[in-house]
Protein backbone atom coordinates (compact mmCIF):
# COMPACT_ATOMS: atom_id res chain seq x y z
CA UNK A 1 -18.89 52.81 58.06
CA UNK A 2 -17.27 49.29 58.89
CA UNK A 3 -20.37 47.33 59.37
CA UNK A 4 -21.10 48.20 55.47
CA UNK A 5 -17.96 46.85 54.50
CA UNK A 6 -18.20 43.78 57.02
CA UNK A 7 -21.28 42.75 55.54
CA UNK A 8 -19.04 42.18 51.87
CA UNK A 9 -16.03 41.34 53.51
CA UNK A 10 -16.54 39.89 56.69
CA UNK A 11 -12.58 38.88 56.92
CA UNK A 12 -10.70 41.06 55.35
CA UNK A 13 -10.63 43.70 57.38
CA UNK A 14 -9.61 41.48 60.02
CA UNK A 15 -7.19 39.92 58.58
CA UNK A 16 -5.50 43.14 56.22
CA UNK A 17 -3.92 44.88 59.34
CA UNK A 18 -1.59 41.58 59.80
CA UNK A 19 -0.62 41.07 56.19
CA UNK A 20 0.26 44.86 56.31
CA UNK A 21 2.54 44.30 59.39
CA UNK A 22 3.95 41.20 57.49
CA UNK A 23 4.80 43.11 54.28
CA UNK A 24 6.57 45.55 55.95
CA UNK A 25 8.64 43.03 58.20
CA UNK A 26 10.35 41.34 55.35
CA UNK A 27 12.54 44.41 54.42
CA UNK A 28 14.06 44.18 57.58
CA UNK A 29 16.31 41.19 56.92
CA UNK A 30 20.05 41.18 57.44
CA UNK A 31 21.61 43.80 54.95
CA UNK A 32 23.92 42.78 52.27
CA UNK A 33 26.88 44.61 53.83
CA UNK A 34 30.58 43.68 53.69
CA UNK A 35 31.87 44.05 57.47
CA UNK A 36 35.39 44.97 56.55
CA UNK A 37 34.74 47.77 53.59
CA UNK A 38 30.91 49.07 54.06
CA UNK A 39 30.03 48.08 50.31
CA UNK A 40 26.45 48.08 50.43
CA UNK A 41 24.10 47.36 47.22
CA UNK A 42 23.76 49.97 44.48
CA UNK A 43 20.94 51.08 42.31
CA UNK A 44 21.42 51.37 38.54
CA UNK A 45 19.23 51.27 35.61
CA UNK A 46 19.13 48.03 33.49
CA UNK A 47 19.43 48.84 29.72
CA UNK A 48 17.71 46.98 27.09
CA UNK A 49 18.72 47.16 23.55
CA UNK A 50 15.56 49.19 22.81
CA UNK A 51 17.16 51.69 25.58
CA UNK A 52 14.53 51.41 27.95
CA UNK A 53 15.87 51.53 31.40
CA UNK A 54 14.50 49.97 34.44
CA UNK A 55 15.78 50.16 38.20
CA UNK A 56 17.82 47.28 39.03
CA UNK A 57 20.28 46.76 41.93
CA UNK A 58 24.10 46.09 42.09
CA UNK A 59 25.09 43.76 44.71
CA UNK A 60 28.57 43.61 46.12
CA UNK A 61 30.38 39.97 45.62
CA UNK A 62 30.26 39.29 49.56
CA UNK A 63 31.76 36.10 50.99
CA UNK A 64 31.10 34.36 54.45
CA UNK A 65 34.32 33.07 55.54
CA UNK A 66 36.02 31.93 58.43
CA UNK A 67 39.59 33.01 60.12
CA UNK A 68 41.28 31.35 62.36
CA UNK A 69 42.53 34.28 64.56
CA UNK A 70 45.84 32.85 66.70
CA UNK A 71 46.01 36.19 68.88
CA UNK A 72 42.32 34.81 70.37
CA UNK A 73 43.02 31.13 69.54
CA UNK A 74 39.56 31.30 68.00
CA UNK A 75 37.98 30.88 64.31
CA UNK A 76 36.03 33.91 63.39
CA UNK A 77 32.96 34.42 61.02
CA UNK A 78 33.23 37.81 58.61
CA UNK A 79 31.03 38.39 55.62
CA UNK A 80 33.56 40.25 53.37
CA UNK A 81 33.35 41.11 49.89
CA UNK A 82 36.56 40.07 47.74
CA UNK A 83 37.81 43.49 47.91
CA UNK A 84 37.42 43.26 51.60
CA UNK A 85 39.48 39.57 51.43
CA UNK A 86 42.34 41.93 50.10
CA UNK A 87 41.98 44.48 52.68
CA UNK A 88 42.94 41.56 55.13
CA UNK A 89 45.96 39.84 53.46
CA UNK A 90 47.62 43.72 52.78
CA UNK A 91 47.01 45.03 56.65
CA UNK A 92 46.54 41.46 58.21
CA UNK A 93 43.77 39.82 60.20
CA UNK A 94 44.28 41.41 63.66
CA UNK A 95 45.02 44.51 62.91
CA UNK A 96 41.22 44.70 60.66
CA UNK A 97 39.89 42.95 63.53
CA UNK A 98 40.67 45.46 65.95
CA UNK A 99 40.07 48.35 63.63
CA UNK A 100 36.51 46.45 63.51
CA UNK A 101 35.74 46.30 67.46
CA UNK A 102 37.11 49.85 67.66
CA UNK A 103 34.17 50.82 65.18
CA UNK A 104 31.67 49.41 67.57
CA UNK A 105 31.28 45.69 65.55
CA UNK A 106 30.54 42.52 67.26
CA UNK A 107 32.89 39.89 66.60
């Protein structure tokens, strides 16, 4: 059955396997996750005025920041989202640091 289609498309089926592997790679990019909170990125439905919905996604308002950690004498590297930037000036960077590592996060 392949040597009818190879005699049409002589590359194609060579070459279809690897953009298939390709495709399905490029979901599997770092997630859009705020390290202090766990907001990940909702679906909704985006409403025209003629009320016809369509899928759309909510993303959470994440930040890359850096804190200087004086317990470590180190600068640290968190992506937060804003409500996550609150989280840390009401408990206070170590103690959310430690609550992190405790969870099994790298930092």
């Amino acid at each position: 059955m392949w040597e009818f289609w190879l005699k049409f498309f002589p590359y194609s089926l060579i070459i279809w396997p690897f953009f298939r592997t390709f495709a399905v790679l490029k979901f599997y990019v770092m997630a859009r996750v705020c390290q202090v909170t766990g907001k990940v990125p909702m679906t909704g439905h985006k409403v025209s005025h003629s009320n016809v919905k369509t899928k759309r996604r909510f993303l959470p308002n994440l930040q890359t920041k850096r804190f200087y950690l004086p317990e470590e004498d180190k600068w640290i590297t968190l992506k937060v989202s804003v409500e996550g930037l609150r989280t840390i000036n009401k408990r206070g960077l170590h103690n959310v640091v430690k609550q992190l590592r405790a969870q099994g996060e790298k930092i």
